[in-house]
Protein backbone atom coordinates (compact mmCIF):
# COMPACT_ATOMS: atom_id res chain seq x y z
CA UNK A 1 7.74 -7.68 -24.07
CA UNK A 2 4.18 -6.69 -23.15
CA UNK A 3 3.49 -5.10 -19.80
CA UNK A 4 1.77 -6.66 -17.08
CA UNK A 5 -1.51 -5.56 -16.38
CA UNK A 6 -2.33 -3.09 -13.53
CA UNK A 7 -4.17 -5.18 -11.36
CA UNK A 8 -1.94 -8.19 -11.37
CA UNK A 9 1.22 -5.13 -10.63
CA UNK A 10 -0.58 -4.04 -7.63
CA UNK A 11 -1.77 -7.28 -6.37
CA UNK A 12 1.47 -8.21 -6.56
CA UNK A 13 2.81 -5.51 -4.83
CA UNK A 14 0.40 -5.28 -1.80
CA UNK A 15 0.80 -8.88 -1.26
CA UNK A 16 2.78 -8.23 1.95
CA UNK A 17 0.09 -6.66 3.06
CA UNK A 18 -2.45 -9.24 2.13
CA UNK A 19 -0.46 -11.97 3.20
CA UNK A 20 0.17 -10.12 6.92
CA UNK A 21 -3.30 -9.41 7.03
CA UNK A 22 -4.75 -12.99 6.88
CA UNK A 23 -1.94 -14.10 8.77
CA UNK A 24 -3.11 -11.42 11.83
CA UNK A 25 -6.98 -12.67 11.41
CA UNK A 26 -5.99 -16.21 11.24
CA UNK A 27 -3.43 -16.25 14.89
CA UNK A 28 -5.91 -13.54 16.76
CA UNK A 29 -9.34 -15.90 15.27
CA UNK A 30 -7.71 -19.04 16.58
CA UNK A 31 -6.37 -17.88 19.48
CA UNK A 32 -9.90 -16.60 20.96
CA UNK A 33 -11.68 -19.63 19.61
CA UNK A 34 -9.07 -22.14 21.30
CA UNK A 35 -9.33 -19.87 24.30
CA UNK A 36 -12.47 -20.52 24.86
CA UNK A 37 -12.92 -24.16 23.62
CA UNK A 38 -10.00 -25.02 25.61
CA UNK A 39 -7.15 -26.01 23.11
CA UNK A 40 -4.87 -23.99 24.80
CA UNK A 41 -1.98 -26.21 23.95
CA UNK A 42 -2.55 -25.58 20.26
CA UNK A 43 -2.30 -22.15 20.08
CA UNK A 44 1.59 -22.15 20.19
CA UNK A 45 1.96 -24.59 16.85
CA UNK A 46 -0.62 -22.76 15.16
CA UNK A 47 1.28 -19.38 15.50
CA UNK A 48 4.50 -20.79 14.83
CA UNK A 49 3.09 -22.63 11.71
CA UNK A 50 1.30 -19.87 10.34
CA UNK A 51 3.89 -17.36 10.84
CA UNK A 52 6.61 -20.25 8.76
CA UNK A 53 3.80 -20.48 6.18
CA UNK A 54 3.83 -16.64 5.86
CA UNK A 55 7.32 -15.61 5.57
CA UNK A 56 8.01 -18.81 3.14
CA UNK A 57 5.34 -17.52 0.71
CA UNK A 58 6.47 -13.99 1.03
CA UNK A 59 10.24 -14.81 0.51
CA UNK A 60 8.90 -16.87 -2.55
CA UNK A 61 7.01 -13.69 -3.60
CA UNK A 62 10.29 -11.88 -2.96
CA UNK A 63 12.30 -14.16 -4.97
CA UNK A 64 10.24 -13.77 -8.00
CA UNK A 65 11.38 -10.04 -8.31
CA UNK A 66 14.98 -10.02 -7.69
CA UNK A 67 16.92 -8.27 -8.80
CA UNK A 68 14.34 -5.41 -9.15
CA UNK A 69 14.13 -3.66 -12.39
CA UNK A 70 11.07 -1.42 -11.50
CA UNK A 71 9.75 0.60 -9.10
CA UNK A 72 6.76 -2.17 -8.75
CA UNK A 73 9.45 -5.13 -7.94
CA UNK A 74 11.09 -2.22 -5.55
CA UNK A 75 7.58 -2.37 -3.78
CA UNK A 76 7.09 -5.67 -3.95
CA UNK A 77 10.22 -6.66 -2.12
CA UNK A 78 9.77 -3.45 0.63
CA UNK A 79 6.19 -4.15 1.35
CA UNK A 80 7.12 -8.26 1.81
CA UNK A 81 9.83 -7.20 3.89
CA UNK A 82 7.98 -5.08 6.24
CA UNK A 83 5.04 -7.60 6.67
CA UNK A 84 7.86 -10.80 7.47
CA UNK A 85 8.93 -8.01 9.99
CA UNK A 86 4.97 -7.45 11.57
CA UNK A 87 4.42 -11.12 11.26
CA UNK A 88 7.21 -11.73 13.79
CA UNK A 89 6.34 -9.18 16.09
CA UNK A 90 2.85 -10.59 16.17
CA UNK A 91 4.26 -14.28 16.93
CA UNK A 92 6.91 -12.72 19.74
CA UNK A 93 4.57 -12.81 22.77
CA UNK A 94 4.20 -16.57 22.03
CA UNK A 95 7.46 -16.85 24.05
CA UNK A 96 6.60 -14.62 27.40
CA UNK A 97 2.87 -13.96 27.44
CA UNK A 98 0.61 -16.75 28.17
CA UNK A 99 -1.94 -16.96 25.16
CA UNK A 100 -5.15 -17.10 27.32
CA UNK A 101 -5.93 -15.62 30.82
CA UNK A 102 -7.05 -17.47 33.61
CA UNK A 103 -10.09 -18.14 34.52
């Protein structure tokens, strides 16, 4: 069996990073833009939906790699696991902080 080549290893392994990162730009973005356009209301089922789109394609990046044989699936699975993690604590103030101030 051939081994994979590096890029595709460390793209793979930094995808919880990747995946955390747009997820970050995409919530913050659309929560400033509906902010000031005035779609409040759809700021909450943006969130929620992006954060569900997030940790689904990080659990299936997850899944992939289990059981892990190398120290790149060892990564892989950490670095997924720590971005579901920040992607959650970026969606909690959806429940106690209102999403734009008043005006």
């Amino acid at each position: 069996m051939s081994e994979p080549h590096f890029g595709s290893t460390v793209l793979r392994m930094f995808a919880g990073v990747l995946i955390w990162s747009a997820h970050f730009l995409l919530i913050y973005a659309f929560t400033a833009l509906a902010c000031t356009r005035g779609f409040e209301r759809a700021i909450p089922y943006t969130i929620i939906g992006a954060t569900a789109v997030g940790v689904l394609v990080l659990a299936l990046i997850g899944r992939r790699v289990v059981p892990a044989r190398t120290f790149a699936d060892w990564m892989t699975i950490a670095v997924a696991a720590i971005a579901v993690l920040a992607m959650l604590w970026e969606a909690l103030p959806l429940f106690w902080a209102p999403a734009c101030a008043s005006r």
